[in-house]
C-alpha atoms as a PDB file:
ATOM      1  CA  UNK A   1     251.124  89.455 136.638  1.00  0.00           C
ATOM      2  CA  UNK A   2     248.528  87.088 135.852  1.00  0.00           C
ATOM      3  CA  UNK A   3     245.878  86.695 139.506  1.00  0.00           C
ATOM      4  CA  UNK A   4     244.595  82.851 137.833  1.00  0.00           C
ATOM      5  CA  UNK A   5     247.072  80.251 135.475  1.00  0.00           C
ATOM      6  CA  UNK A   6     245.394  77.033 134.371  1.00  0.00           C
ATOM      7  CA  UNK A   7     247.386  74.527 132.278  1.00  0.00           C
ATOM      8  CA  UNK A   8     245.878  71.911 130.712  1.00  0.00           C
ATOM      9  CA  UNK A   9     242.652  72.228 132.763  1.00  0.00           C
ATOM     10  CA  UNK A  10     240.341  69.519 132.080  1.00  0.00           C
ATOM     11  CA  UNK A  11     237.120  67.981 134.161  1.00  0.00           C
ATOM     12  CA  UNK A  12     235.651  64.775 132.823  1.00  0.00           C
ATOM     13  CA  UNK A  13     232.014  63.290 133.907  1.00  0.00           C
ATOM     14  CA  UNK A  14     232.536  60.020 132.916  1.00  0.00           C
ATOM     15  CA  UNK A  15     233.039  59.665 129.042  1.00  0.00           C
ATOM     16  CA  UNK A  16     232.044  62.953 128.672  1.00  0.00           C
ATOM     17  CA  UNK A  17     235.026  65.937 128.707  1.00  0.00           C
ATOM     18  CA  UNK A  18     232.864  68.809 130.198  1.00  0.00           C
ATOM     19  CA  UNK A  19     236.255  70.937 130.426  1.00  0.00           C
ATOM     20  CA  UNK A  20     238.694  70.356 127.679  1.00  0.00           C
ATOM     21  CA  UNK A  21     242.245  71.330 128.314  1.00  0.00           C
ATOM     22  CA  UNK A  22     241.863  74.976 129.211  1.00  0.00           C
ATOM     23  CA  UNK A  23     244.787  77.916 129.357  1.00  0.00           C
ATOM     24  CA  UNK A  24     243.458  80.549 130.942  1.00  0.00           C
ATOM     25  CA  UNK A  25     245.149  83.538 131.955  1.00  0.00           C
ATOM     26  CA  UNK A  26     243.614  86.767 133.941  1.00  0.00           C
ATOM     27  CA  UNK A  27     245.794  89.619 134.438  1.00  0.00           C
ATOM     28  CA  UNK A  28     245.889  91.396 137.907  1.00  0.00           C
ATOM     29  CA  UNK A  29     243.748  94.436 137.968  1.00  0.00           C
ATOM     30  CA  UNK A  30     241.183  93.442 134.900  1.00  0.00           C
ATOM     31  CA  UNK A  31     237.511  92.358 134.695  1.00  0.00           C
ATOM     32  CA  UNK A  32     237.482  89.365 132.917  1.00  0.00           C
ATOM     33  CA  UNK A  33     234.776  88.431 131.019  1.00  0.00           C
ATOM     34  CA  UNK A  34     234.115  84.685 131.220  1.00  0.00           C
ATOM     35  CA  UNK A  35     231.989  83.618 127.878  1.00  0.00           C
ATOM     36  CA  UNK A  36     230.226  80.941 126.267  1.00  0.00           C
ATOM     37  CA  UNK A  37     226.832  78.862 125.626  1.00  0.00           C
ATOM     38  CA  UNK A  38     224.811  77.787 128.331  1.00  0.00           C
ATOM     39  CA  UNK A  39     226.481  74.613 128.735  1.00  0.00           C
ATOM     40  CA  UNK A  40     229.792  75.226 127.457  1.00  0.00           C
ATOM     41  CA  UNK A  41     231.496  74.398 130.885  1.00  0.00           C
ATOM     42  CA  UNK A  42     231.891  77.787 132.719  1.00  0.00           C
ATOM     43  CA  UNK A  43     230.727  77.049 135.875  1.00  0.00           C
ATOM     44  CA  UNK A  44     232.707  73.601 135.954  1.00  0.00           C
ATOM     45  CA  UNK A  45     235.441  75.789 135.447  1.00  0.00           C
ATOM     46  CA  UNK A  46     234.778  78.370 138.153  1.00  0.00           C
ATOM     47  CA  UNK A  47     233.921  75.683 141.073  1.00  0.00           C
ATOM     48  CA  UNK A  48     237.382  74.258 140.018  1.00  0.00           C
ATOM     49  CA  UNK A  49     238.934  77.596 140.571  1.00  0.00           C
ATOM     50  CA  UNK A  50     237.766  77.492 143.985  1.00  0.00           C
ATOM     51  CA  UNK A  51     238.435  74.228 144.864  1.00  0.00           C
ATOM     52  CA  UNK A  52     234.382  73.212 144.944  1.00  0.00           C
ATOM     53  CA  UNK A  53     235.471  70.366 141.975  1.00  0.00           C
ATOM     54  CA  UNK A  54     238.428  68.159 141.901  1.00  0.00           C
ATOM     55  CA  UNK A  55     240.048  68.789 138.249  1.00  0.00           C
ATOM     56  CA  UNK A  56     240.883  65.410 136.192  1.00  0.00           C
ATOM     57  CA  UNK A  57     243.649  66.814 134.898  1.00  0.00           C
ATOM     58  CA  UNK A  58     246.021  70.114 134.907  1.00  0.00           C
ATOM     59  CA  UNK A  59     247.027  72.694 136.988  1.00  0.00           C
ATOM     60  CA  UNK A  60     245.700  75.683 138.832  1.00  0.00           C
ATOM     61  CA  UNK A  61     247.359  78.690 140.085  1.00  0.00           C
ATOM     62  CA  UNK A  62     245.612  81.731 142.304  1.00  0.00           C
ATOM     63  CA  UNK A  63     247.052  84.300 143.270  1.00  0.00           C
ATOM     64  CA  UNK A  64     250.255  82.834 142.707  1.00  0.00           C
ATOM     65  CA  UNK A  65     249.887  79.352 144.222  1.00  0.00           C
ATOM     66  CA  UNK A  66     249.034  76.134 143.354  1.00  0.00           C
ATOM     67  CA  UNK A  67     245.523  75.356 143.961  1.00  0.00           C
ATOM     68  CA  UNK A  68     245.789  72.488 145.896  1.00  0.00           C
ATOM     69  CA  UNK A  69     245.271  71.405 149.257  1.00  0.00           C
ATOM     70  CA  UNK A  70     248.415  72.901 151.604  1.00  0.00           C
ATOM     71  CA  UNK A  71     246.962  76.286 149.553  1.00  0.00           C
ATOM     72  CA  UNK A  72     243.573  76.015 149.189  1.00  0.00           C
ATOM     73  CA  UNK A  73     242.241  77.839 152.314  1.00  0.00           C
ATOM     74  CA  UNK A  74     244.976  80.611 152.269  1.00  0.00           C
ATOM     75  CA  UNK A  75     243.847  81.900 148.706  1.00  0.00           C
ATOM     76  CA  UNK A  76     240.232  81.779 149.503  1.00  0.00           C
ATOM     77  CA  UNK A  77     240.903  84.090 151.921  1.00  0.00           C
ATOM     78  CA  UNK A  78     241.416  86.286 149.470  1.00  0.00           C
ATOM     79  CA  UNK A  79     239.390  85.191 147.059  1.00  0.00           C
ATOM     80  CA  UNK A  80     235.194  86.055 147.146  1.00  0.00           C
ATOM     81  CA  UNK A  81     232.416  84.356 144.840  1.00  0.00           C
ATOM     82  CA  UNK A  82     229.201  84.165 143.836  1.00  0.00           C
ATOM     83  CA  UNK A  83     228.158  80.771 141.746  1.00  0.00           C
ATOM     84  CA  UNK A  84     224.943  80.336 140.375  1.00  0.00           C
ATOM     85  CA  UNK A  85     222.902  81.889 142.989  1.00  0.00           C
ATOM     86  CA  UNK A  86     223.649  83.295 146.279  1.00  0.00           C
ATOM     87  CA  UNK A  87     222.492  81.789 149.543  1.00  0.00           C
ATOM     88  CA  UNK A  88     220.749  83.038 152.064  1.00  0.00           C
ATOM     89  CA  UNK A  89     218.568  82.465 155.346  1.00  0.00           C
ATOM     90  CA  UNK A  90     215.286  84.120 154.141  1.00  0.00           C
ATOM     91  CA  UNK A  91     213.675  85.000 157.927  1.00  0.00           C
ATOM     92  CA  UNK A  92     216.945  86.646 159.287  1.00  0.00           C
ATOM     93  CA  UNK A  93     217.850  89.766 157.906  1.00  0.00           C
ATOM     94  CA  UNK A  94     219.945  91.638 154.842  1.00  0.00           C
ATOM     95  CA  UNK A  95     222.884  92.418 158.256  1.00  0.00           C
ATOM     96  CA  UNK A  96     221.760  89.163 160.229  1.00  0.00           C
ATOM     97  CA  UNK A  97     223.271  87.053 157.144  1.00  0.00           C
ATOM     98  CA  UNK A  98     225.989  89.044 156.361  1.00  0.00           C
ATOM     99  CA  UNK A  99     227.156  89.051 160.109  1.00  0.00           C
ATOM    100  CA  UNK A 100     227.207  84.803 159.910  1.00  0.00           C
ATOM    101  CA  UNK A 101     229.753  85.478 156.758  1.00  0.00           C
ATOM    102  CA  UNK A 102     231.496  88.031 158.603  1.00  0.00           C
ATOM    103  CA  UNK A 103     232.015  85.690 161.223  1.00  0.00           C
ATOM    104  CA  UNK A 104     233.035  83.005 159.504  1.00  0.00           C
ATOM    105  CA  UNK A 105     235.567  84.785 157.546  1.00  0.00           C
ATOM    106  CA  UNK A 106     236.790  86.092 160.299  1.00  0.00           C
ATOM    107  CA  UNK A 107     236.837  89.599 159.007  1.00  0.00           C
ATOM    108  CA  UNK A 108     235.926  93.107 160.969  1.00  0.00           C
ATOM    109  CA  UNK A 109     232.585  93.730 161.924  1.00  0.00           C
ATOM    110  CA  UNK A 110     232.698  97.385 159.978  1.00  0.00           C
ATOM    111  CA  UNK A 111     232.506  95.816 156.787  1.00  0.00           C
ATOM    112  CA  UNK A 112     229.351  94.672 157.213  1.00  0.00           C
ATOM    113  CA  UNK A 113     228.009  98.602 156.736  1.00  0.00           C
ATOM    114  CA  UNK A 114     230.666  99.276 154.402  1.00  0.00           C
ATOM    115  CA  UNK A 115     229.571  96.328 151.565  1.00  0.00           C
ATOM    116  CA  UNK A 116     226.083  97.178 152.654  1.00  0.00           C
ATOM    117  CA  UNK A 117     226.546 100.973 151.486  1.00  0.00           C
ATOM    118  CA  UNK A 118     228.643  99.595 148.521  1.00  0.00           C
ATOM    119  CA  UNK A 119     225.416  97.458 146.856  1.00  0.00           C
ATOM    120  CA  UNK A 120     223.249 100.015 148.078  1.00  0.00           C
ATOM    121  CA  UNK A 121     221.608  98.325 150.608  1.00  0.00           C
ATOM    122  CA  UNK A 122     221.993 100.156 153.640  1.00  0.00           C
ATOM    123  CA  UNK A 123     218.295 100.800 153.350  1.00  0.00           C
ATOM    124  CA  UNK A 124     217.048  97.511 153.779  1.00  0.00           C
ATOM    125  CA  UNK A 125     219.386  96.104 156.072  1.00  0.00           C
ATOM    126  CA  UNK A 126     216.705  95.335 158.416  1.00  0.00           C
ATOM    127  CA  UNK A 127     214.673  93.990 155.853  1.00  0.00           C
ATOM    128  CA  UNK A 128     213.936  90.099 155.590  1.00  0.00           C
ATOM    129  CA  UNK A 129     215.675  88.729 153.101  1.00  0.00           C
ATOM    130  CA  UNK A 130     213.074  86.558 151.941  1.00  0.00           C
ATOM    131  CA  UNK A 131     211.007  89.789 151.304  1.00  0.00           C
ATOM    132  CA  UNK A 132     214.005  91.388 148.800  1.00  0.00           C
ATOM    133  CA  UNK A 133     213.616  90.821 145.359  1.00  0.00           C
ATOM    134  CA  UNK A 134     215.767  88.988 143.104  1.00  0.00           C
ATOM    135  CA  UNK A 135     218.029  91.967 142.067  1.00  0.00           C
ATOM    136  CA  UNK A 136     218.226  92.459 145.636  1.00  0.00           C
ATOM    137  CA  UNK A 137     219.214  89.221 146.433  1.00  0.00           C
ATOM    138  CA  UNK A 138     221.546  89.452 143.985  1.00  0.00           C
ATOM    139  CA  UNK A 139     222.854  92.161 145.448  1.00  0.00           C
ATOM    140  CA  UNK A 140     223.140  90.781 148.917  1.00  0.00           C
ATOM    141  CA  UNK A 141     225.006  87.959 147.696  1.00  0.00           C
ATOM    142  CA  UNK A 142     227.556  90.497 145.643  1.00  0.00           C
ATOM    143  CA  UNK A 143     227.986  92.272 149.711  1.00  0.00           C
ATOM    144  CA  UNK A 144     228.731  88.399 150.856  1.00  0.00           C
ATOM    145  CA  UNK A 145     231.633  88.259 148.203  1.00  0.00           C
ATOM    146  CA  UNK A 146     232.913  91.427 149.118  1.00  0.00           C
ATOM    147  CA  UNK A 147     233.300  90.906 152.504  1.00  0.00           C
ATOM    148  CA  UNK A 148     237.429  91.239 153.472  1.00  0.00           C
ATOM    149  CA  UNK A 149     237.904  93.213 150.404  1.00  0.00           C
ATOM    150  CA  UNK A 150     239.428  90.044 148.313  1.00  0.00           C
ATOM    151  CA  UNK A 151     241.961  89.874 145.957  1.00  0.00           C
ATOM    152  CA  UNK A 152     240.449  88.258 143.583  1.00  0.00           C
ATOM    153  CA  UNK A 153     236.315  88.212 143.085  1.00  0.00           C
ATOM    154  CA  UNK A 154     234.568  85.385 140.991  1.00  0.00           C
ATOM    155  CA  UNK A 155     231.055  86.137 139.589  1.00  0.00           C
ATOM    156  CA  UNK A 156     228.594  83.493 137.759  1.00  0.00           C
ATOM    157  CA  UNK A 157     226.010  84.983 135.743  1.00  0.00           C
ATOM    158  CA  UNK A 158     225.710  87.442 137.945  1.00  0.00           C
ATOM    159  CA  UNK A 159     222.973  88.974 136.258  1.00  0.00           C
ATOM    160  CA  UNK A 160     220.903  86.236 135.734  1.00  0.00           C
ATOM    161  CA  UNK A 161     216.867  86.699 136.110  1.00  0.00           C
ATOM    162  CA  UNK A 162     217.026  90.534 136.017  1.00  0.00           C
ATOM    163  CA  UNK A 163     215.584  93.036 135.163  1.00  0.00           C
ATOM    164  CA  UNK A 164     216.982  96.004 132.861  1.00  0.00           C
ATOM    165  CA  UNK A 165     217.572  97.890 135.705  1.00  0.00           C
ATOM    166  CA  UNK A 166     218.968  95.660 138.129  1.00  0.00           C
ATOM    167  CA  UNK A 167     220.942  94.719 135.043  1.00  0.00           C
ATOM    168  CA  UNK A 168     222.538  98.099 134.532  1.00  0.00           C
ATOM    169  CA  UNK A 169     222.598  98.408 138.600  1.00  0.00           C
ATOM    170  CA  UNK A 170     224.956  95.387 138.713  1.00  0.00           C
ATOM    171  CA  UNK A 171     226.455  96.068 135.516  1.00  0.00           C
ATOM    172  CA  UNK A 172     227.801  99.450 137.123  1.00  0.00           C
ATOM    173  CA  UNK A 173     228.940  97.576 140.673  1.00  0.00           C
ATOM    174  CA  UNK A 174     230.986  95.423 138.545  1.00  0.00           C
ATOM    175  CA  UNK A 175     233.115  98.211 136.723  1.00  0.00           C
ATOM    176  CA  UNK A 176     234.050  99.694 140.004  1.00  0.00           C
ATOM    177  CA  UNK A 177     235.746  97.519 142.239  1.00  0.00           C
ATOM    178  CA  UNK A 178     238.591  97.155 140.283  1.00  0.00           C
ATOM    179  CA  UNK A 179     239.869 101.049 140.218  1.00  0.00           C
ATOM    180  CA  UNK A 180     237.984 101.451 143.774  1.00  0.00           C
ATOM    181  CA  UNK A 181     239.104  98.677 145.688  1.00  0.00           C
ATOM    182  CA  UNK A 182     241.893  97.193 143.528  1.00  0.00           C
ATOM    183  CA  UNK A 183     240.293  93.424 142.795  1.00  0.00           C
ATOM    184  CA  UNK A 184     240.390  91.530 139.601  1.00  0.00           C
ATOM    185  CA  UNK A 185     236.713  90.274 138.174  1.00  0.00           C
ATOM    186  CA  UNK A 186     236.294  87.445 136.868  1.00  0.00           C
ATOM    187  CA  UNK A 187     232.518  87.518 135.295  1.00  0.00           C
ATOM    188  CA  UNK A 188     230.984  84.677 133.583  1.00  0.00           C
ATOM    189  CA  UNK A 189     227.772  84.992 130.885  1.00  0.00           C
ATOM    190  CA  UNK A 190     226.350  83.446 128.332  1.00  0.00           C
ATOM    191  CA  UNK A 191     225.571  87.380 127.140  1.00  0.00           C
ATOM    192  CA  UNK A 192     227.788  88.772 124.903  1.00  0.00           C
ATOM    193  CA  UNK A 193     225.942  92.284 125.072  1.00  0.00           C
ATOM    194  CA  UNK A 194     227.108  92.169 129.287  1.00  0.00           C
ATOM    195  CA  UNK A 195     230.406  91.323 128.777  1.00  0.00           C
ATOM    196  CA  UNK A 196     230.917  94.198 125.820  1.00  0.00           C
ATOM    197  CA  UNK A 197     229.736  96.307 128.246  1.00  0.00           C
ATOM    198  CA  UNK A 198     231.664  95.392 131.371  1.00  0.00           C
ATOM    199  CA  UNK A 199     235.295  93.324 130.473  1.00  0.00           C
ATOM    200  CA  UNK A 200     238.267  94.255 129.186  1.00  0.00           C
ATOM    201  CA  UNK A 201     239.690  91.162 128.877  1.00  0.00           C
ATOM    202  CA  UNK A 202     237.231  87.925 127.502  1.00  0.00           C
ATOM    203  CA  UNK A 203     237.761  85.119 127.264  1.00  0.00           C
ATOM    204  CA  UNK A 204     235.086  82.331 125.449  1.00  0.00           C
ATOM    205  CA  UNK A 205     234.598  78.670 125.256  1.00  0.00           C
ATOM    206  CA  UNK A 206     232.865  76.543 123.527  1.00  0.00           C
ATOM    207  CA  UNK A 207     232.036  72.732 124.530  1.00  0.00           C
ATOM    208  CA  UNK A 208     234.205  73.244 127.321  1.00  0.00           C
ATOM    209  CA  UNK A 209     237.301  74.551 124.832  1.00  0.00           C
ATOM    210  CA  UNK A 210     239.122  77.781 124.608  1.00  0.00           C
ATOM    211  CA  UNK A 211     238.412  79.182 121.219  1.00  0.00           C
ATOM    212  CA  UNK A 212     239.108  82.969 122.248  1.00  0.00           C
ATOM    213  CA  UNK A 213     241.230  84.139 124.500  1.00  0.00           C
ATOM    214  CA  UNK A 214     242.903  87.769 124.377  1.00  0.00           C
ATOM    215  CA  UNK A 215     241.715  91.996 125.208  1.00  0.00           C
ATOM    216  CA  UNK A 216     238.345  92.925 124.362  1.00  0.00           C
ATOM    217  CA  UNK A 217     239.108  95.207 121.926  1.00  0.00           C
ATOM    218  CA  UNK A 218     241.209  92.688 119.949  1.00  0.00           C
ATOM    219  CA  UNK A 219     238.177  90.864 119.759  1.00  0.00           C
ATOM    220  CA  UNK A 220     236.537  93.977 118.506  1.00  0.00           C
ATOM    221  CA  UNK A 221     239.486  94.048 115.725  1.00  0.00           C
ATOM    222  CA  UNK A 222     237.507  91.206 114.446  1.00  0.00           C
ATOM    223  CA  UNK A 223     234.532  93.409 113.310  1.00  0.00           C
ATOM    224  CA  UNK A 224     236.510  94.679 110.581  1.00  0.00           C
ATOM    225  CA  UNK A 225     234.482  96.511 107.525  1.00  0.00           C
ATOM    226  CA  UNK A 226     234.060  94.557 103.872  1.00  0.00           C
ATOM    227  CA  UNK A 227     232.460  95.193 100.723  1.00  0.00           C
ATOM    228  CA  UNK A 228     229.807  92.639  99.542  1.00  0.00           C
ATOM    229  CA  UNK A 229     228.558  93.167  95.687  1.00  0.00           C
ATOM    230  CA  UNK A 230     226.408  90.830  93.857  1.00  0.00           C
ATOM    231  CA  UNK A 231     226.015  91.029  89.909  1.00  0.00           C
ATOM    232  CA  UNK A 232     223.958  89.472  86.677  1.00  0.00           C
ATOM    233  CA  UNK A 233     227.161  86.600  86.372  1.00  0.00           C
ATOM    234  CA  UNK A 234     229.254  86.622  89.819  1.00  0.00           C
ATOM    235  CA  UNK A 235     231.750  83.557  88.294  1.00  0.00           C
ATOM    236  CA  UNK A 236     232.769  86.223  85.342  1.00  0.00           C
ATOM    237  CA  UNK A 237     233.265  89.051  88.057  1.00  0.00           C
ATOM    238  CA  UNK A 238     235.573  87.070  90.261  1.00  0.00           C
ATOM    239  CA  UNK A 239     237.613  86.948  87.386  1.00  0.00           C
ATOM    240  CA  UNK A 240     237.572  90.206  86.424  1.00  0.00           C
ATOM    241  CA  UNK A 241     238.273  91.013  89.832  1.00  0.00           C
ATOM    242  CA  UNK A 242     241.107  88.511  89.815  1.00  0.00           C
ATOM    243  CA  UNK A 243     242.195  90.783  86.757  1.00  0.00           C
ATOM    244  CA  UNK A 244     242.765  93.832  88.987  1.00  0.00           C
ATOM    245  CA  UNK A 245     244.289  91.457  91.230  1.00  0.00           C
ATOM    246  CA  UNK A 246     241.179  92.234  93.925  1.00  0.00           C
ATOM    247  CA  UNK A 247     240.690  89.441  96.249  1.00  0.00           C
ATOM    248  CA  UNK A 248     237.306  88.352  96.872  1.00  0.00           C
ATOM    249  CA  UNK A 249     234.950  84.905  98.114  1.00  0.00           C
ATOM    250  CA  UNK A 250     231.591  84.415  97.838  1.00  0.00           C
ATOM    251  CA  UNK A 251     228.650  83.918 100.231  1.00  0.00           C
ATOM    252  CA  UNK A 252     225.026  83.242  99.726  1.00  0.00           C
ATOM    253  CA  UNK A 253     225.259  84.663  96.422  1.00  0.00           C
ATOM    254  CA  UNK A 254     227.487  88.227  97.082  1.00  0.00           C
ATOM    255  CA  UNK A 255     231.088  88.322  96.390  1.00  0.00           C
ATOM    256  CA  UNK A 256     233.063  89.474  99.538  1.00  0.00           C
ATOM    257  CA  UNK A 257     236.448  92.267  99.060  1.00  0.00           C
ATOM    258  CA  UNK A 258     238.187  94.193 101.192  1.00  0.00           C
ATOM    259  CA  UNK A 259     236.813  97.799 101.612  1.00  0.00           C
ATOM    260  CA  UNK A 260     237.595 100.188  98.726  1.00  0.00           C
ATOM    261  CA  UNK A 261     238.606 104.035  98.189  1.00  0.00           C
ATOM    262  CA  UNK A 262     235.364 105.439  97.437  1.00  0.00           C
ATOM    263  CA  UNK A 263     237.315 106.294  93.722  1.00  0.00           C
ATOM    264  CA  UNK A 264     238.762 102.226  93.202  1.00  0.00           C
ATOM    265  CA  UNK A 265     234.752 101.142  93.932  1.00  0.00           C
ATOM    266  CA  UNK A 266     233.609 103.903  91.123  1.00  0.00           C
ATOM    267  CA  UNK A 267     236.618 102.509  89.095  1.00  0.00           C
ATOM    268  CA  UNK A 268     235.314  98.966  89.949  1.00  0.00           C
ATOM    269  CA  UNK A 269     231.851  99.318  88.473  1.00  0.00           C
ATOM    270  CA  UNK A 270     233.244 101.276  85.499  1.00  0.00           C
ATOM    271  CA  UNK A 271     235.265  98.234  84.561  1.00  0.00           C
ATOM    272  CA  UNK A 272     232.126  95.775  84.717  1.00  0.00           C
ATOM    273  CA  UNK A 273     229.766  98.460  82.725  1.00  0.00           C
ATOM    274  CA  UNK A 274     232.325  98.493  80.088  1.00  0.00           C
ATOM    275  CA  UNK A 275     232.354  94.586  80.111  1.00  0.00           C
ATOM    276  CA  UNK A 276     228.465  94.250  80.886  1.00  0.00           C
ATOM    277  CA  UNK A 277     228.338  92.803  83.519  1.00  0.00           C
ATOM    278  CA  UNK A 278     225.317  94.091  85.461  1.00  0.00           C
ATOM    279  CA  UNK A 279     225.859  95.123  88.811  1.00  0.00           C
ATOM    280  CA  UNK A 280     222.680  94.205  91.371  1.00  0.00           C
ATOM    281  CA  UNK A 281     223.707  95.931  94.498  1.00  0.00           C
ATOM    282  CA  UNK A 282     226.815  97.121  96.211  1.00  0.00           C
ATOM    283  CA  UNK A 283     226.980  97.418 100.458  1.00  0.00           C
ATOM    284  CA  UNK A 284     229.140  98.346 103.045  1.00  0.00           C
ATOM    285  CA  UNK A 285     229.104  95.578 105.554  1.00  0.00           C
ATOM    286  CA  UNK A 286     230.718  95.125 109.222  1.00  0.00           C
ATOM    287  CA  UNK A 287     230.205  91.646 111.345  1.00  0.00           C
ATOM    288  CA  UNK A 288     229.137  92.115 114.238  1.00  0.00           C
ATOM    289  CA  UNK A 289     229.971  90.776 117.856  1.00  0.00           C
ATOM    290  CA  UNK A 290     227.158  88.819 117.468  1.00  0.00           C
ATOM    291  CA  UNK A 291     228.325  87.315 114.632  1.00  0.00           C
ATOM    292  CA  UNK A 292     232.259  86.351 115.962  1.00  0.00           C
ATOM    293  CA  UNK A 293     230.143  85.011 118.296  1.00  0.00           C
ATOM    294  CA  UNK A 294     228.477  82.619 117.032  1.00  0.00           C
ATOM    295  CA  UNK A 295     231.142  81.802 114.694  1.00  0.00           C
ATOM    296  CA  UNK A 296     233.378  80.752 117.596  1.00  0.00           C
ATOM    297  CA  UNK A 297     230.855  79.229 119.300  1.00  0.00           C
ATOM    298  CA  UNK A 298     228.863  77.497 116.626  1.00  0.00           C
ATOM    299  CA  UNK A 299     226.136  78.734 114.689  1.00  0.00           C
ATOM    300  CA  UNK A 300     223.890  75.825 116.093  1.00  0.00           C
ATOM    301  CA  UNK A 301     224.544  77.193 120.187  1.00  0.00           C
ATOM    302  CA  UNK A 302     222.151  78.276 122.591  1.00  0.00           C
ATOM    303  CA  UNK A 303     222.605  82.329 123.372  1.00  0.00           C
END
């Protein structure tokens, strides 16, 4: 079962399309790593989830429902979120705030200690929350979301502005909650490193278009190992190449194969020798996540 269905999602700002005719699907049970730019349209995408933005076009489902109005409040019941930076009311405390969630949502007073012990901030409960720090703050606002145990939790850039350790801190919160509490994760950054490290399932846009979509390791399938050689006349090796019936292309100056037996590469340079063709350097190369990164995103994009 997929927890979140969009067809044809799309969220226009006058002429410009900020959201281009998304088709997103998150499967029940996954953290879902949200990707792209800054700028690409990710948090456009995750207020329209919730209902903060009216969509131009397409359709939303949550949880099973339409995202409209008869459903809105009943799936945002089960549904928690954190966008852009949580709020707070910095001379009450880390408990005083959560207990004005709690009562809103309407949810039991005992999960105020529970998410408190859950972010680890049982220690500081009586603390003023103007006198946290950021990762703390950050923290706090992950205990709001969590409040009522939802369904479904939405996270953007959650670990924007900190530090290593708060990084890994959150990083490590995140991983959790699906096997521990049963919730699906839907995490948004503009990191690819943070999303390797916590998603199983990405999914990355670029100027507000889907360009990848799928698990993350068949994005890792991607990095897949090549041979790049470069010789004294690379237009006469191509054909020689071509000879052998080896397939190859050329960038910035190397000629690009598919990875050889260690004994068809000694075969390979045996075969120019004998033809003289001088061979400059042979290497082992693997793209990196980096690098299908910025291919689907555009060379030319902010990280």
């Amino acid at each position: 079962m997929n927890i979140i269905e969009t067809d044809g999602l799309c969220k226009q700002y006058g002429a410009a399309l900020r959201v281009s005719h998304l088709n997103l699907r998150v499967p029940e049970g996954s953290v879902y790593g949200f990707l792209g730019p800054n700028g690409a349209g990710k948090s456009t995408t995750l207020k329209m989830l919730l209902g903060l933005v009216r969509p131009t076009a397409g359709n939303i489902r949550v949880l099973g429902k339409s995202m409209d109005g008869a459903n809105r409040l009943s799936v945002l019941r089960q549904v928690g979120s954190l966008i852009e930076s949580p709020s707070y009311y910095g001379h009450l405390t880390g408990e005083e705030n959560l207990r004005i969630v709690q009562t809103l949502r309407d949810v039991p007073e005992k999960d105020i200690r529970e998410v408190l012990e859950i972010v680890r901030l049982e220690g500081q409960r009586d603390k003023k929350v103007a006198h946290y720090s950021l990762g703390m703050k950050q923290r706090l606002g992950l205990a709001a979301a969590l409040l009522g145990y939802p369904k479904l939790l939405i996270l953007d850039e959650p670990t924007n502005g900190l530090d290593p350790a708060g990084i890994q801190e959150m990083r490590e919160l995140i991983c959790g909650l699906p096997e521990r509490f049963g919730m699906t994760v839907v995490v948004s950054s503009h990191l690819l490193s943070e999303i390797d490290q916590m998603a199983d399932h990405v999914a990355i846009i670029r100027e507000g278009e889907l360009v990848f979509q799928d698990s993350l390791s068949a994005l890792h399938s991607r990095s897949r190992h090549h041979l790049a050689l470069r010789t004294t006349n690379n237009p006469v090796a191509r054909l020689l190449m071509a000879e052998k019936e080896i397939s190859c292309h050329e960038e910035e100056g190397y000629l690009i194969l598919p990875i050889l037996a260690d004994e068809d590469a000694a075969r390979l340079t045996v075969f120019f020798a004998e033809r003289r063709l001088g061979l400059l350097r042979l290497e082992e190369r693997q793209k990196s996540l980096e690098d299908i990164f910025l291919e689907l995103t555009g060379k030319a994009a902010s990280l």
